[in-house]
Every structure is written in C-alpha cells, then in structure tokens.
PDB file of N, CA and C in Angstrom:
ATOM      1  N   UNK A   1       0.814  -1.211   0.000  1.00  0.00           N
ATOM      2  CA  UNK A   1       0.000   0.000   0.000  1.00  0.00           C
ATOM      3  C   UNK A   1       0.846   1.257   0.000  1.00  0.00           C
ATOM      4  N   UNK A   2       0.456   2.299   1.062  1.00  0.00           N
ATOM      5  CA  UNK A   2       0.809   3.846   1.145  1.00  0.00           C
ATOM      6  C   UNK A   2       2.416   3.212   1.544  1.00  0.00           C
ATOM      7  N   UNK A   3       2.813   2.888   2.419  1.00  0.00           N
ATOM      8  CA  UNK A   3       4.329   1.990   2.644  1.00  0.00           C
ATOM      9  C   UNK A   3       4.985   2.215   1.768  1.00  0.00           C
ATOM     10  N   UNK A   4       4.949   1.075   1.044  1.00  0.00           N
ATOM     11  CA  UNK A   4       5.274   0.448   0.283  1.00  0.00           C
ATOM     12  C   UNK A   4       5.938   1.705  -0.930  1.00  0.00           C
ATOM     13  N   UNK A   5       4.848   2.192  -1.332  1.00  0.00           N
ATOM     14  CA  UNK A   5       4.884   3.667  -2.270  1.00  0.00           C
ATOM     15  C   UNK A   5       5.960   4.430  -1.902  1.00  0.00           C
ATOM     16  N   UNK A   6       5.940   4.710  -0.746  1.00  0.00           N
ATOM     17  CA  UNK A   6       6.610   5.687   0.189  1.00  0.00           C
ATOM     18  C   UNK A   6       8.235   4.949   0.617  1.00  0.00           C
ATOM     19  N   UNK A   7       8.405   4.075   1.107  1.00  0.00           N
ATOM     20  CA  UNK A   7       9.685   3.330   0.721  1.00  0.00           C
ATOM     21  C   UNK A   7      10.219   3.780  -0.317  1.00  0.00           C
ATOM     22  N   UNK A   8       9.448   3.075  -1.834  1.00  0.00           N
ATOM     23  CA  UNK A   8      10.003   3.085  -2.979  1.00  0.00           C
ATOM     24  C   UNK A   8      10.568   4.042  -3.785  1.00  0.00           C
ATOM     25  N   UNK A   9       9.990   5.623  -3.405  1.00  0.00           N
ATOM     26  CA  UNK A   9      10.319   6.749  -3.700  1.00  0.00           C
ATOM     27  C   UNK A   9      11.541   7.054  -3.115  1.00  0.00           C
ATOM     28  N   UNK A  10      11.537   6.802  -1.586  1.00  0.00           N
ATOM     29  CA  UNK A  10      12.745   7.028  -1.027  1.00  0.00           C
ATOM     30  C   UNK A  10      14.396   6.511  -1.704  1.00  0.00           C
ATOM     31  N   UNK A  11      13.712   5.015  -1.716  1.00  0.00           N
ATOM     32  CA  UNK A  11      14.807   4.581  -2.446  1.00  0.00           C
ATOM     33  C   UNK A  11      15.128   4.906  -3.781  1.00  0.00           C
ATOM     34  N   UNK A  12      13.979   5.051  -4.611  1.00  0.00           N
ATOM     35  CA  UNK A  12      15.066   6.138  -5.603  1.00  0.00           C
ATOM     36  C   UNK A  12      15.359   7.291  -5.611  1.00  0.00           C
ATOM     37  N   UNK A  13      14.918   8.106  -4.789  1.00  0.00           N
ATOM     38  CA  UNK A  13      15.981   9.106  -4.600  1.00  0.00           C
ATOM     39  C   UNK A  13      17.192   9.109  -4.023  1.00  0.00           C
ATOM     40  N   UNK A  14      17.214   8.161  -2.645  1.00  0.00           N
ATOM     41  CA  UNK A  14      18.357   7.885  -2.139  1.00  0.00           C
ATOM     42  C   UNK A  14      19.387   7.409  -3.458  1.00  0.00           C
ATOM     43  N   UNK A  15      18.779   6.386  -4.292  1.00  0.00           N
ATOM     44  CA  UNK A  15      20.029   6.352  -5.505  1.00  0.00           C
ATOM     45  C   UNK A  15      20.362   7.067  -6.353  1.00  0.00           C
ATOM     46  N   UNK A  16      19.800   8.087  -6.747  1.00  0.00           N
ATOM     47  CA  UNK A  16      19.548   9.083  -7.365  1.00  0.00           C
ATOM     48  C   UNK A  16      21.027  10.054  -6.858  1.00  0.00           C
ATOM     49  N   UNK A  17      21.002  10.085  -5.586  1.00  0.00           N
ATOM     50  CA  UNK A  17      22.406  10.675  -4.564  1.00  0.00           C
ATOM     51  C   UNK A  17      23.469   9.909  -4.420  1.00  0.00           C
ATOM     52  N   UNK A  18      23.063   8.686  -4.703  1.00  0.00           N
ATOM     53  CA  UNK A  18      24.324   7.866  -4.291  1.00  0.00           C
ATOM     54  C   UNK A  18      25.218   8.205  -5.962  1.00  0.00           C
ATOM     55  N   UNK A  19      24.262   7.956  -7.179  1.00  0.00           N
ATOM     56  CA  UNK A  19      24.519   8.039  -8.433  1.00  0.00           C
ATOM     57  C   UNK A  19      25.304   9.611  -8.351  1.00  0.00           C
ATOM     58  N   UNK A  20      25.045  10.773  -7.930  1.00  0.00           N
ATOM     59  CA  UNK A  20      25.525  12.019  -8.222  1.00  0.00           C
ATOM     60  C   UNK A  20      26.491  11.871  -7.516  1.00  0.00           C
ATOM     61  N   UNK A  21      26.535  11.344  -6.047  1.00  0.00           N
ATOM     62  CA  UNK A  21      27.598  11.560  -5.611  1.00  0.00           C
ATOM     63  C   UNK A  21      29.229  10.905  -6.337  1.00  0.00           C
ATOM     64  N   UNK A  22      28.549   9.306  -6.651  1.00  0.00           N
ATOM     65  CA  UNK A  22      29.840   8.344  -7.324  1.00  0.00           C
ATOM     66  C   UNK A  22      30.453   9.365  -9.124  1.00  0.00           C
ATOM     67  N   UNK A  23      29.317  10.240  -9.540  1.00  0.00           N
ATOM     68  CA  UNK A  23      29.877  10.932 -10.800  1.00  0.00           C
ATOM     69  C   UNK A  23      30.665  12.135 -10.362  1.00  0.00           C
ATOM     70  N   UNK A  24      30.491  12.314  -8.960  1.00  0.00           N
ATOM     71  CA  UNK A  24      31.668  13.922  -8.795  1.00  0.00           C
ATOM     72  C   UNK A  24      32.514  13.108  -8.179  1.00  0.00           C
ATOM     73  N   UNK A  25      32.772  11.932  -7.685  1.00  0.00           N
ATOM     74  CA  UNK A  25      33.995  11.396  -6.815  1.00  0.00           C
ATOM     75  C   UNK A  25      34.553  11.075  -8.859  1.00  0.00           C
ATOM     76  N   UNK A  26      33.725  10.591  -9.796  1.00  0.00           N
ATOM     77  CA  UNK A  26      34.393  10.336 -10.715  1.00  0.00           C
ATOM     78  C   UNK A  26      35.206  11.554 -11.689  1.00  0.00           C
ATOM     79  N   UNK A  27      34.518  12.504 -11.911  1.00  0.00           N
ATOM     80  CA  UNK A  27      34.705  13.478 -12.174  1.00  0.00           C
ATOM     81  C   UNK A  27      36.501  13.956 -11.543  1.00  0.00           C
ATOM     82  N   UNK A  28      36.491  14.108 -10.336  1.00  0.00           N
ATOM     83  CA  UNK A  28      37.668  14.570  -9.583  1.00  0.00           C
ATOM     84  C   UNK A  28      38.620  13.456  -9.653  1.00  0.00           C
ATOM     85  N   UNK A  29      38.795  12.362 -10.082  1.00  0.00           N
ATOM     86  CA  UNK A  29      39.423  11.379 -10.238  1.00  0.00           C
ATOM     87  C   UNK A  29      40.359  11.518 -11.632  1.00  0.00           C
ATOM     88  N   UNK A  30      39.337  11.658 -12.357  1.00  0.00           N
ATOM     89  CA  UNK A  30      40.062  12.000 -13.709  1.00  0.00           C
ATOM     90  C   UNK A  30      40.817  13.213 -13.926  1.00  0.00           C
ATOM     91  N   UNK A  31      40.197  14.230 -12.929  1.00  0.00           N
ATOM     92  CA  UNK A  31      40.851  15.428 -12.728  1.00  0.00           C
ATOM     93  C   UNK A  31      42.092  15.271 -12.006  1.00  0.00           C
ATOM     94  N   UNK A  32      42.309  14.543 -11.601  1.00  0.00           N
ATOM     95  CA  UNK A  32      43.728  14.021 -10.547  1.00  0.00           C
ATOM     96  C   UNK A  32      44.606  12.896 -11.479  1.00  0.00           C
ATOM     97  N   UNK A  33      43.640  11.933 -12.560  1.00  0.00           N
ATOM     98  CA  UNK A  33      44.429  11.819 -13.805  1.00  0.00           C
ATOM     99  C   UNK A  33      45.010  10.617 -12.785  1.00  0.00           C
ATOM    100  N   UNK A  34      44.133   9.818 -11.659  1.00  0.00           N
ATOM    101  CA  UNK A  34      43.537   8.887 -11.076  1.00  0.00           C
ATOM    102  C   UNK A  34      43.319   8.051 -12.012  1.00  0.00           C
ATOM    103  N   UNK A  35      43.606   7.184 -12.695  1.00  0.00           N
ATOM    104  CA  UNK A  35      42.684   6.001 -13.831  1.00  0.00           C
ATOM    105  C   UNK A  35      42.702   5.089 -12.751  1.00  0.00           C
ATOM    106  N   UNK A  36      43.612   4.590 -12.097  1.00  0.00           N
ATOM    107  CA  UNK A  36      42.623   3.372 -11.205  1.00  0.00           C
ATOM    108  C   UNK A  36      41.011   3.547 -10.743  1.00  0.00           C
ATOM    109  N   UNK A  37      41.479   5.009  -9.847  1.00  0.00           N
ATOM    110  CA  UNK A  37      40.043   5.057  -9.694  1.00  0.00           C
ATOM    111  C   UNK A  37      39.140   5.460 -10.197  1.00  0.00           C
ATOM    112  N   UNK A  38      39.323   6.486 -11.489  1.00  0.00           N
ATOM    113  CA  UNK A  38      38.392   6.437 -12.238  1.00  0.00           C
ATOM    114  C   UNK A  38      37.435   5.019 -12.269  1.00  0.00           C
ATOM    115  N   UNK A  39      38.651   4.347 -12.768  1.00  0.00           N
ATOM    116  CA  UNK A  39      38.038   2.867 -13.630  1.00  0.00           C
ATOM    117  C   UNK A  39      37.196   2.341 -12.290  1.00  0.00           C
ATOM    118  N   UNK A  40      37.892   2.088 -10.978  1.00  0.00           N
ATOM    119  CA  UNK A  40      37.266   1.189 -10.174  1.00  0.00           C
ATOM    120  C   UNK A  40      35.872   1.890  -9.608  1.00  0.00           C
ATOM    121  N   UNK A  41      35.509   3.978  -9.596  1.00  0.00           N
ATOM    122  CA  UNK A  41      34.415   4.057  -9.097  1.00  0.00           C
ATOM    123  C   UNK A  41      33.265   4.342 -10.189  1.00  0.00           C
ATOM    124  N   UNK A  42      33.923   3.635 -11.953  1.00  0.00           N
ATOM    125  CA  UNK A  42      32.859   3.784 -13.017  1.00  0.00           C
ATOM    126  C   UNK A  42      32.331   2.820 -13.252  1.00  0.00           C
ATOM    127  N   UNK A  43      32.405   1.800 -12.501  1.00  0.00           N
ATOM    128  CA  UNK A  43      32.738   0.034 -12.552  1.00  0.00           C
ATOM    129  C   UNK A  43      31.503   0.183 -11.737  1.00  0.00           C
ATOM    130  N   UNK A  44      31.629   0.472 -10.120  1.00  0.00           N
ATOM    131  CA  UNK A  44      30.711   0.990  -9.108  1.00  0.00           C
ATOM    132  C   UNK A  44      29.516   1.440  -9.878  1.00  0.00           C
ATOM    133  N   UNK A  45      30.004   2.526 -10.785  1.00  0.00           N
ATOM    134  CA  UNK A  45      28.344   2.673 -11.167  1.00  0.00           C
ATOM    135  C   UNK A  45      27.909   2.103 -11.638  1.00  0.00           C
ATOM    136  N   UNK A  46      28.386   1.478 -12.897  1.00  0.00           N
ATOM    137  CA  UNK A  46      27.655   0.378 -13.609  1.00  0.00           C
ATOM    138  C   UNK A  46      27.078  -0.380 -12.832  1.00  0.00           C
ATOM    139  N   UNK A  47      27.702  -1.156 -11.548  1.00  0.00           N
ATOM    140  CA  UNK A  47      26.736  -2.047 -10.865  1.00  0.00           C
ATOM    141  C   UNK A  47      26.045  -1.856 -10.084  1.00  0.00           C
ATOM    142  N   UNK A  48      25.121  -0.712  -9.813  1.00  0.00           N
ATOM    143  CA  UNK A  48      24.192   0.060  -9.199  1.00  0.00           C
ATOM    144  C   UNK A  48      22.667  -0.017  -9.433  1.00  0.00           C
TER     145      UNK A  48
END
C-alpha cells in the first residue's frame, strides 16, 4: 500500500544521490588523472 509507495520513492531518490555523488567522486578522479580510480568508481556505477 501507502508503505510500500513511500519506501520506494525514497529509495530512488536515495540512488539518485548515491549516483551524483559516485559521478563527482568520478569526475575529480580524472581530474587528478587517477585512472585506477576512475576505472574502479565507473565500474561501481555500472553495478548500481
């Protein structure tokens, strides 16, 4: 029901943040010229 709804929204927004946050940790990675971690926190997103 109303729950259920209300959970489900949460959780995609909560990923919604987790997603923005893992593209500026990626972002600054490449900016640091980081390729490990580029690679290992673009990997992260994919499996999200």
């Amino acid at each position: 029901g109303d729950e259920t709804r209300r959970a489900k929204a949460l959780y995609r927004i909560y990923s919604k943040e987790e997603d923005v946050d893992l593209m500026f940790q990626i972002v600054k990675a490449r900016a640091d010229k980081d390729t490990a971690k580029d690679a290992f926190l673009t990997q992260k997103l994919r499996d999200l």
